[in-house]
N, C-alpha and C. Protein backbone atom coordinates (compact mmCIF):
# COMPACT_ATOMS: atom_id res chain seq x y z
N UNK A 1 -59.76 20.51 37.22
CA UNK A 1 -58.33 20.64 37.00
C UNK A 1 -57.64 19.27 36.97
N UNK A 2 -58.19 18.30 37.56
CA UNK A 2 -57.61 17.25 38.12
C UNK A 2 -57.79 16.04 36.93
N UNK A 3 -58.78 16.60 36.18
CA UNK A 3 -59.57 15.83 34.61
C UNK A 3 -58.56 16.12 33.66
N UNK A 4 -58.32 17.53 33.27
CA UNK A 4 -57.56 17.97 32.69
C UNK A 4 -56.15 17.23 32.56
N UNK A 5 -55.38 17.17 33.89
CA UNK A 5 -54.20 16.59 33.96
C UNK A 5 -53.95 15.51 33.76
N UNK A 6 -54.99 14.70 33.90
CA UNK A 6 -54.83 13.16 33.41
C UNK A 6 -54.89 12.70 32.13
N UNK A 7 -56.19 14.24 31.38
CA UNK A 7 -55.88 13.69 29.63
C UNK A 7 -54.63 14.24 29.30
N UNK A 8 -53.85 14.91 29.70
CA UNK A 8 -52.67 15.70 29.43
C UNK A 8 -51.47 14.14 29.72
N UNK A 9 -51.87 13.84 30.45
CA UNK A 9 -50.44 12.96 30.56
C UNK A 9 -51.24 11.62 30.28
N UNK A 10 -52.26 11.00 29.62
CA UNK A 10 -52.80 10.20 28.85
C UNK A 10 -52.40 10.43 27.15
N UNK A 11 -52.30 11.70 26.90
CA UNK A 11 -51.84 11.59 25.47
C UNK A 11 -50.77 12.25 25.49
N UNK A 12 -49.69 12.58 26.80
CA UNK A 12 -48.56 12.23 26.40
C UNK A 12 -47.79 10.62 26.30
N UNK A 13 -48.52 10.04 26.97
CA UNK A 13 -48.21 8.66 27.08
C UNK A 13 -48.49 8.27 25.88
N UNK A 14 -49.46 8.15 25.19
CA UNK A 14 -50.19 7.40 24.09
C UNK A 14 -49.41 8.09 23.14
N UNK A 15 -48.96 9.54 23.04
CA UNK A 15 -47.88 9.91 22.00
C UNK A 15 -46.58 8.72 21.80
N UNK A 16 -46.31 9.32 23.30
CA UNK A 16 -44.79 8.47 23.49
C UNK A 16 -44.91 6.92 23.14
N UNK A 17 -45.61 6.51 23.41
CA UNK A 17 -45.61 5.34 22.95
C UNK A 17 -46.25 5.00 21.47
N UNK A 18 -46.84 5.73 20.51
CA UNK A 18 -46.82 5.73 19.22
C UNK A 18 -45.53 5.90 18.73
N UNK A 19 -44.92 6.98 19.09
CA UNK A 19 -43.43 7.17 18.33
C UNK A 19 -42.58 6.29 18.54
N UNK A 20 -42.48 5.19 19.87
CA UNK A 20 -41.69 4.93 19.87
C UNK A 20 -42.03 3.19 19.10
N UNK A 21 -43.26 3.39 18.68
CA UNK A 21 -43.58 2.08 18.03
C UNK A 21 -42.99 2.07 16.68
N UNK A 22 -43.60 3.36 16.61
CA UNK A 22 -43.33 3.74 14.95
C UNK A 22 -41.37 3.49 14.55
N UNK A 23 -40.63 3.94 15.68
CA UNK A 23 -39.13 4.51 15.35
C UNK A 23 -38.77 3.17 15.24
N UNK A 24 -39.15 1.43 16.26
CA UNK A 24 -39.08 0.78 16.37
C UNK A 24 -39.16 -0.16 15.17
N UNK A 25 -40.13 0.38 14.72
CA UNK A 25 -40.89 -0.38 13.30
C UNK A 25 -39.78 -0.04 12.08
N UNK A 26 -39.61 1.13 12.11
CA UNK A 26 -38.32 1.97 11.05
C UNK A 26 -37.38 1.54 10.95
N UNK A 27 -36.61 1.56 11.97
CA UNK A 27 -35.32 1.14 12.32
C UNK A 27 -35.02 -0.55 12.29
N UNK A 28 -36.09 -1.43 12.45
CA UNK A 28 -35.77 -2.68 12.21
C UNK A 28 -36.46 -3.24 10.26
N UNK A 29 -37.07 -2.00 9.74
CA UNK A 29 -37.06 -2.07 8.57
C UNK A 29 -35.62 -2.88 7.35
N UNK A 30 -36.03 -3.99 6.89
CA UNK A 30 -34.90 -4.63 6.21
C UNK A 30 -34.11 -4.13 5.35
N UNK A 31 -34.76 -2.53 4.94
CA UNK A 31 -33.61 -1.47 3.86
C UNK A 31 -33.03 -0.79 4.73
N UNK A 32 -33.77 -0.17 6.30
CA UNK A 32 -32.81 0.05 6.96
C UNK A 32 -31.33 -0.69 7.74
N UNK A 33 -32.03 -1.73 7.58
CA UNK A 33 -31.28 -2.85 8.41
C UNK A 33 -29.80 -3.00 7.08
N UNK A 34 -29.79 -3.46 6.17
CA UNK A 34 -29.21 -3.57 4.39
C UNK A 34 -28.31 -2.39 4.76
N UNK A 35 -28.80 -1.06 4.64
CA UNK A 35 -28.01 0.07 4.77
C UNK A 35 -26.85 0.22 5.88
N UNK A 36 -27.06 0.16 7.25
CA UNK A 36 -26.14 0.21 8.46
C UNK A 36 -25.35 -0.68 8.13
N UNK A 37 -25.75 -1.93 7.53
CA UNK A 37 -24.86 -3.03 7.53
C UNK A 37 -23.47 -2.57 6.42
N UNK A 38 -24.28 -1.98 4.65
CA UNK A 38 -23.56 -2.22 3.89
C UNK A 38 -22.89 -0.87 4.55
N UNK A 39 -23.16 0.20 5.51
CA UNK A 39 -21.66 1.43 5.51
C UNK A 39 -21.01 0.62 6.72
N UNK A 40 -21.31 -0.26 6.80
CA UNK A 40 -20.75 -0.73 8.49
C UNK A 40 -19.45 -1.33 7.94
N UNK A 41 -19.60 -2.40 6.64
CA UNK A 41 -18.75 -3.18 5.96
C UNK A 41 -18.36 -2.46 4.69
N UNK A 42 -18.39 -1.72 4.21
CA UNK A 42 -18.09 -1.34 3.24
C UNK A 42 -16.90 -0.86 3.29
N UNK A 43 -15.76 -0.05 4.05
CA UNK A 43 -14.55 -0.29 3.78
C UNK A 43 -13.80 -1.30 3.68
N UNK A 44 -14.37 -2.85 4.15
CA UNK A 44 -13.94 -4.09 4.11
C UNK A 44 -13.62 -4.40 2.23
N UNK A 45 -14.66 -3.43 1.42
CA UNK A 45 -14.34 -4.11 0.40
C UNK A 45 -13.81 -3.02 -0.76
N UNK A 46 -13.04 -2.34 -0.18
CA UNK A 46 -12.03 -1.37 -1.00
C UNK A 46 -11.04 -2.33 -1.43
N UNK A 47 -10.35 -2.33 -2.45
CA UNK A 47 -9.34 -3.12 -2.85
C UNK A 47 -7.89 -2.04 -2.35
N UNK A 48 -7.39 -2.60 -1.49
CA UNK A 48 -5.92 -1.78 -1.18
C UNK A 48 -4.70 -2.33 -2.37
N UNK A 49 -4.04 -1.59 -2.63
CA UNK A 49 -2.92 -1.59 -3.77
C UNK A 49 -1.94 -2.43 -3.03
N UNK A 50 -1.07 -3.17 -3.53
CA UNK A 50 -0.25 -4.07 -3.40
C UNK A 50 -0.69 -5.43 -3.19
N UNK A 51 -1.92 -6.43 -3.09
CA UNK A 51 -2.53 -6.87 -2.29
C UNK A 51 -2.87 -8.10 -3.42
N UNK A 52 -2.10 -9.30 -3.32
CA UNK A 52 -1.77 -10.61 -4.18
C UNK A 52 -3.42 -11.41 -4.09
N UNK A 53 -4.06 -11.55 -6.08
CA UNK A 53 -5.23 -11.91 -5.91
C UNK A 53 -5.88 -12.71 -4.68
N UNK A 54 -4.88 -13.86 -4.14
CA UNK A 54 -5.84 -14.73 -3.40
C UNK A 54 -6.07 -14.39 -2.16
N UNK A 55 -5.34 -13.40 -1.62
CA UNK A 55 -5.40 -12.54 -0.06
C UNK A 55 -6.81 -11.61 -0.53
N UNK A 56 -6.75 -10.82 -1.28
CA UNK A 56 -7.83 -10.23 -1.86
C UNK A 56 -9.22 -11.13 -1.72
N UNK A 57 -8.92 -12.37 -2.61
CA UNK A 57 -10.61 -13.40 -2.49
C UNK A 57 -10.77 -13.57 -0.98
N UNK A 58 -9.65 -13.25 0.21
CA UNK A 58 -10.20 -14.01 1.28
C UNK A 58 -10.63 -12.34 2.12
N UNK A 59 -10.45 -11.68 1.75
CA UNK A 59 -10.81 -10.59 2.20
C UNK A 59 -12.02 -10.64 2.24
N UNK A 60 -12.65 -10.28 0.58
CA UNK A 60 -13.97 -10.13 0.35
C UNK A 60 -14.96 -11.40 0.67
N UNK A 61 -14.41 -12.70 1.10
CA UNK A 61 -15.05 -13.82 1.45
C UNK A 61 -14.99 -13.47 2.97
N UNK A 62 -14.48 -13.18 3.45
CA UNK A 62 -15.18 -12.63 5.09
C UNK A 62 -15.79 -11.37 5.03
N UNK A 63 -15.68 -10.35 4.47
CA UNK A 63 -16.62 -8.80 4.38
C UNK A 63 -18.00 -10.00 3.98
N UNK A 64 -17.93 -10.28 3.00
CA UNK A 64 -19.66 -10.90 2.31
C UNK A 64 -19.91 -11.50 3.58
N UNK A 65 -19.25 -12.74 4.64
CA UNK A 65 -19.62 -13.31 5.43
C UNK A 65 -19.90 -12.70 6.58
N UNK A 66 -19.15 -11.65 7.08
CA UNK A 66 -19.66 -10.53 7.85
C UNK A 66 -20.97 -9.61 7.24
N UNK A 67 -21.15 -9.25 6.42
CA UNK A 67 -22.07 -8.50 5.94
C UNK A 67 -23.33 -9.49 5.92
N UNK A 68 -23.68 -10.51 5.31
CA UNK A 68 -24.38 -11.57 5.33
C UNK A 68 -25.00 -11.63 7.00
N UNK A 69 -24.03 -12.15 8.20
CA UNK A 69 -24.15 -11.96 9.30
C UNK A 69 -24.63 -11.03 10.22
N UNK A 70 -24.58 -9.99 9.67
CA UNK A 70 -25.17 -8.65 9.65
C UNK A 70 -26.50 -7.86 9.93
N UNK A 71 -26.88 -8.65 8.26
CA UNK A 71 -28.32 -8.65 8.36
C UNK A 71 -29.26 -9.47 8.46
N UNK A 72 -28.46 -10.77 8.49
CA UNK A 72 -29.50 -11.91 9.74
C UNK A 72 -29.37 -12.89 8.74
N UNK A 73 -28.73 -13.28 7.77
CA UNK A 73 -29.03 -14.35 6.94
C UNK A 73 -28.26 -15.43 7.42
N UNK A 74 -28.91 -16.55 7.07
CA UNK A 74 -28.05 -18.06 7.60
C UNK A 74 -26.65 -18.24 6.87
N UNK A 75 -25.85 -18.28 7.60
CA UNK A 75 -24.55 -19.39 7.01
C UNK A 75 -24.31 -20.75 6.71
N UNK A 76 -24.39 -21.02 5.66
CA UNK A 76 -24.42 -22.03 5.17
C UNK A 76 -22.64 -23.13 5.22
C-alpha cells in the first residue's frame, strides 16, 4: 500500500511539474508575449476626433515606445 502511494504522488509531482514547464514555456513564447502587449496598447493607437496632427505624432511615438518596451526591445 505504502509503494502504491508514493508512485501516486511521484507522478503527481512529475505531472505538476511538466505542466507547469510547459505553461511556462507558452506563455513566455514571443507571439504570445507580441499579443498581450499589442491588446495591452492598442487603444493607445485609436485616433480620437478633434486631435491637431502633431499631438497625434506624439501620441503614437509613446504607444510604439511603450509597446516596444513591452516586449523587451532596446531603446535606442
Amino acid at each position: 500500500m505504502n509503494r502504491l502511494r508514493i508512485i501516486w504522488i511521484l507522478i503527481a509531482f512529475f505531472s505538476f511539474s511538466y505542466l507547469s514547464i510547459n505553461f511556462l514555456l507558452n506563455y513566455n513564447s514571443l507571439e504570445n508575449i507580441e499579443k498581450r502587449c499589442m491588446n495591452k496598447f492598442e487603444k493607445d493607437f485609436k485616433n480620437p476626433l478633434g486631435i491637431s496632427l502633431e499631438e497625434w505624432d506624439l501620441i503614437l511615438d509613446l504607444a510604439d515606445n511603450n509597446y516596444l518596451k513591452c516586449i523587451g526591445m532596446p531603446q535606442y
